[in-house]
N, C-alpha and C. Protein backbone atom coordinates (compact mmCIF):
# COMPACT_ATOMS: atom_id res chain seq x y z
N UNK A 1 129.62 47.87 51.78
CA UNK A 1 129.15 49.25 51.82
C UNK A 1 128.14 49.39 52.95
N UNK A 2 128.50 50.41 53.40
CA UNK A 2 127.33 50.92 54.43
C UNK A 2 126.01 51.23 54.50
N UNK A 3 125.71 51.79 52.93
CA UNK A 3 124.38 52.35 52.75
C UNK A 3 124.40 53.89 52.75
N UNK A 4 124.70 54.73 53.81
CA UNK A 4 125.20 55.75 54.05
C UNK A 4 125.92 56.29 52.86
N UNK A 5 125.54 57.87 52.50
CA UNK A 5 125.86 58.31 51.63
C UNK A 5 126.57 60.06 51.54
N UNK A 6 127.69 60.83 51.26
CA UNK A 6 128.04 61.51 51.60
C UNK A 6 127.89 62.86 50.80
N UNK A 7 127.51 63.75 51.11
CA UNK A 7 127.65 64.59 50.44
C UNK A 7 129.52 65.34 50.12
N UNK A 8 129.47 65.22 48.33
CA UNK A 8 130.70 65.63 47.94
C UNK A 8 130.76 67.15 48.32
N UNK A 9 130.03 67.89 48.25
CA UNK A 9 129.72 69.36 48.94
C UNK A 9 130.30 69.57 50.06
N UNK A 10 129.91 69.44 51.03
CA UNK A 10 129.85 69.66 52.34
C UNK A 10 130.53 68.49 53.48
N UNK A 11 130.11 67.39 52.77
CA UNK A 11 130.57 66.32 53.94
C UNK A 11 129.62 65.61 54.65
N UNK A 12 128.16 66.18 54.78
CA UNK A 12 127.55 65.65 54.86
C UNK A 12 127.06 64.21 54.93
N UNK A 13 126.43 63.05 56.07
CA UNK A 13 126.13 61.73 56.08
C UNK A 13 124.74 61.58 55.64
N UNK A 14 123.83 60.75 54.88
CA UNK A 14 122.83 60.38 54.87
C UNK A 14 123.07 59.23 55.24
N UNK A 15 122.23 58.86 56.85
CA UNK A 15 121.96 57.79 57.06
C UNK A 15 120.82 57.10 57.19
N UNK A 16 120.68 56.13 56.32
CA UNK A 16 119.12 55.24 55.67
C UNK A 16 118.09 54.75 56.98
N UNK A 17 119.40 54.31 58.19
CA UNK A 17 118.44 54.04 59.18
C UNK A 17 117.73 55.06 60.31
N UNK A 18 118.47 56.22 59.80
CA UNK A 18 118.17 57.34 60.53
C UNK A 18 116.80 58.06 59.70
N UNK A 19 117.19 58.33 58.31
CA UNK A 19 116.63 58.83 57.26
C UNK A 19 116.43 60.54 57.39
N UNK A 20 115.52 61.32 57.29
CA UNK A 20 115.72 62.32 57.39
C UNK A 20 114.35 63.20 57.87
N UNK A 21 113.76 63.14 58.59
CA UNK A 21 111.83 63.50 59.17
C UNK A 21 112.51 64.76 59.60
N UNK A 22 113.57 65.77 59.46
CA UNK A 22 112.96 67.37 58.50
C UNK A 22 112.76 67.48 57.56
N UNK A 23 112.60 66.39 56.75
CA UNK A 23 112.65 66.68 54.92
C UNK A 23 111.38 65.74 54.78
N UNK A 24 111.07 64.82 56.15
CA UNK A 24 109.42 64.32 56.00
C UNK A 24 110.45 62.40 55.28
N UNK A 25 111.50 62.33 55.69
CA UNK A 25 112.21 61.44 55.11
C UNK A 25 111.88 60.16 56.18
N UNK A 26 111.13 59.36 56.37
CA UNK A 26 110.92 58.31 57.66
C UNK A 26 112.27 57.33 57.27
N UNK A 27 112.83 56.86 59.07
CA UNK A 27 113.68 56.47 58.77
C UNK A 27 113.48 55.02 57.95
N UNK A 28 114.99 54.48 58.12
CA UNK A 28 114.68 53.07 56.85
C UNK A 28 115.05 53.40 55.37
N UNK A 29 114.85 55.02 54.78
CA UNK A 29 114.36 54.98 53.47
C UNK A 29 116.19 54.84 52.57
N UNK A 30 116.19 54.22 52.29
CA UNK A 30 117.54 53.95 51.49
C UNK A 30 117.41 55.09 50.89
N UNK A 31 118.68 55.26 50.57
CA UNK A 31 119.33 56.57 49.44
C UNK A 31 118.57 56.87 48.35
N UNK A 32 118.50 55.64 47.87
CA UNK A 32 117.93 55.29 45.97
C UNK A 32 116.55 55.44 46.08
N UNK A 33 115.90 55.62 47.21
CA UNK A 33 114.36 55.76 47.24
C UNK A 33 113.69 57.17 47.59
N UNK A 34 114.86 58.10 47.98
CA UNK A 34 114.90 59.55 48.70
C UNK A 34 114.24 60.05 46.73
N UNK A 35 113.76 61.10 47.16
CA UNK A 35 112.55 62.42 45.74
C UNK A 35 113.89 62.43 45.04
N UNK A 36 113.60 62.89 43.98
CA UNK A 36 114.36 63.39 43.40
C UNK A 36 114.97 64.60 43.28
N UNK A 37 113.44 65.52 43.94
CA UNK A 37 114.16 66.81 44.25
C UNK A 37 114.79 66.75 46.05
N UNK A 38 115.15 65.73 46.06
CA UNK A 38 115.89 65.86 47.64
C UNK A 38 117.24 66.76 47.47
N UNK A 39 117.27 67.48 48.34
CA UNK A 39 119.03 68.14 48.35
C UNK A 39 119.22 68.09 50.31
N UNK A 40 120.63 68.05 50.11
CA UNK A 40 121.61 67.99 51.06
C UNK A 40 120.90 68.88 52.11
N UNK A 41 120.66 68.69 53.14
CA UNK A 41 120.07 69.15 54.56
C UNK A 41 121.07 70.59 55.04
N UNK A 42 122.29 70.70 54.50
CA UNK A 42 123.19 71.10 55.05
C UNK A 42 124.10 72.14 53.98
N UNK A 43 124.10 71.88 52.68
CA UNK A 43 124.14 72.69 51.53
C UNK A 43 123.44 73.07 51.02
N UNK A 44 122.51 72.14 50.66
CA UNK A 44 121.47 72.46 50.03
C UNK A 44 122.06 72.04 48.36
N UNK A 45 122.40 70.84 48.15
CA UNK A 45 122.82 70.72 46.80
C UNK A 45 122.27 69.32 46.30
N UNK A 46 122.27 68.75 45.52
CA UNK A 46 121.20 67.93 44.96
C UNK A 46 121.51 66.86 44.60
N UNK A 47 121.00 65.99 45.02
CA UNK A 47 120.84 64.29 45.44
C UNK A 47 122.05 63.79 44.50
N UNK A 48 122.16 64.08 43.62
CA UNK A 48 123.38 63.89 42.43
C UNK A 48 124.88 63.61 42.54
N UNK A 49 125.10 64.82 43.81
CA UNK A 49 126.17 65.22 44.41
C UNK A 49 126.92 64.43 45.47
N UNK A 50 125.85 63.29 45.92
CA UNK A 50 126.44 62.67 46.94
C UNK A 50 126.77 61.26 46.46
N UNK A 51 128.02 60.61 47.10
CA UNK A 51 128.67 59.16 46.84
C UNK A 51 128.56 58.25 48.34
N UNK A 52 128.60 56.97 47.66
CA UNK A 52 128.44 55.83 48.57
C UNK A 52 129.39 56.01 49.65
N UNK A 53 129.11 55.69 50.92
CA UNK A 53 130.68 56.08 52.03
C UNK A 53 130.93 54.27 52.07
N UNK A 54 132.00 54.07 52.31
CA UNK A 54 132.55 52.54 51.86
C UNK A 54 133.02 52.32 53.33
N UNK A 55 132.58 51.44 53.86
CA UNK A 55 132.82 50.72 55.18
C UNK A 55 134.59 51.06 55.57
N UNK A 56 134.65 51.38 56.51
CA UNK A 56 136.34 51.46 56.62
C UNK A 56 136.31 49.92 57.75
């Protein structure tokens, strides 16, 4: 696995080494360590919603 995580919504990538510093997210921060109220940058739908992306 990549780490990288997708939003089922939208399509959306969270990537851990990128992380997310509009959401104040420094990179590095793995998935499993992102708030709880984190939602999708791009839907706007909630941390819940997104699945592991599996190495192709």
């Amino acid at each position: 696995m990549s780490g990288k995580w997708e939003c089922l919504s939208c399509g959306h990538i969270y990537h851990p080494e990128l992380g997310a510093p509009e959401d104040g997210i420094p990179p590095g921060t793995p998935f499993a360590d992102l708030p709880e109220g984190w939602t999708c940058p791009e839907c706007g739908t909630h941390k819940g919603n997104f699945a592991p992306l599996k190495d192709n």
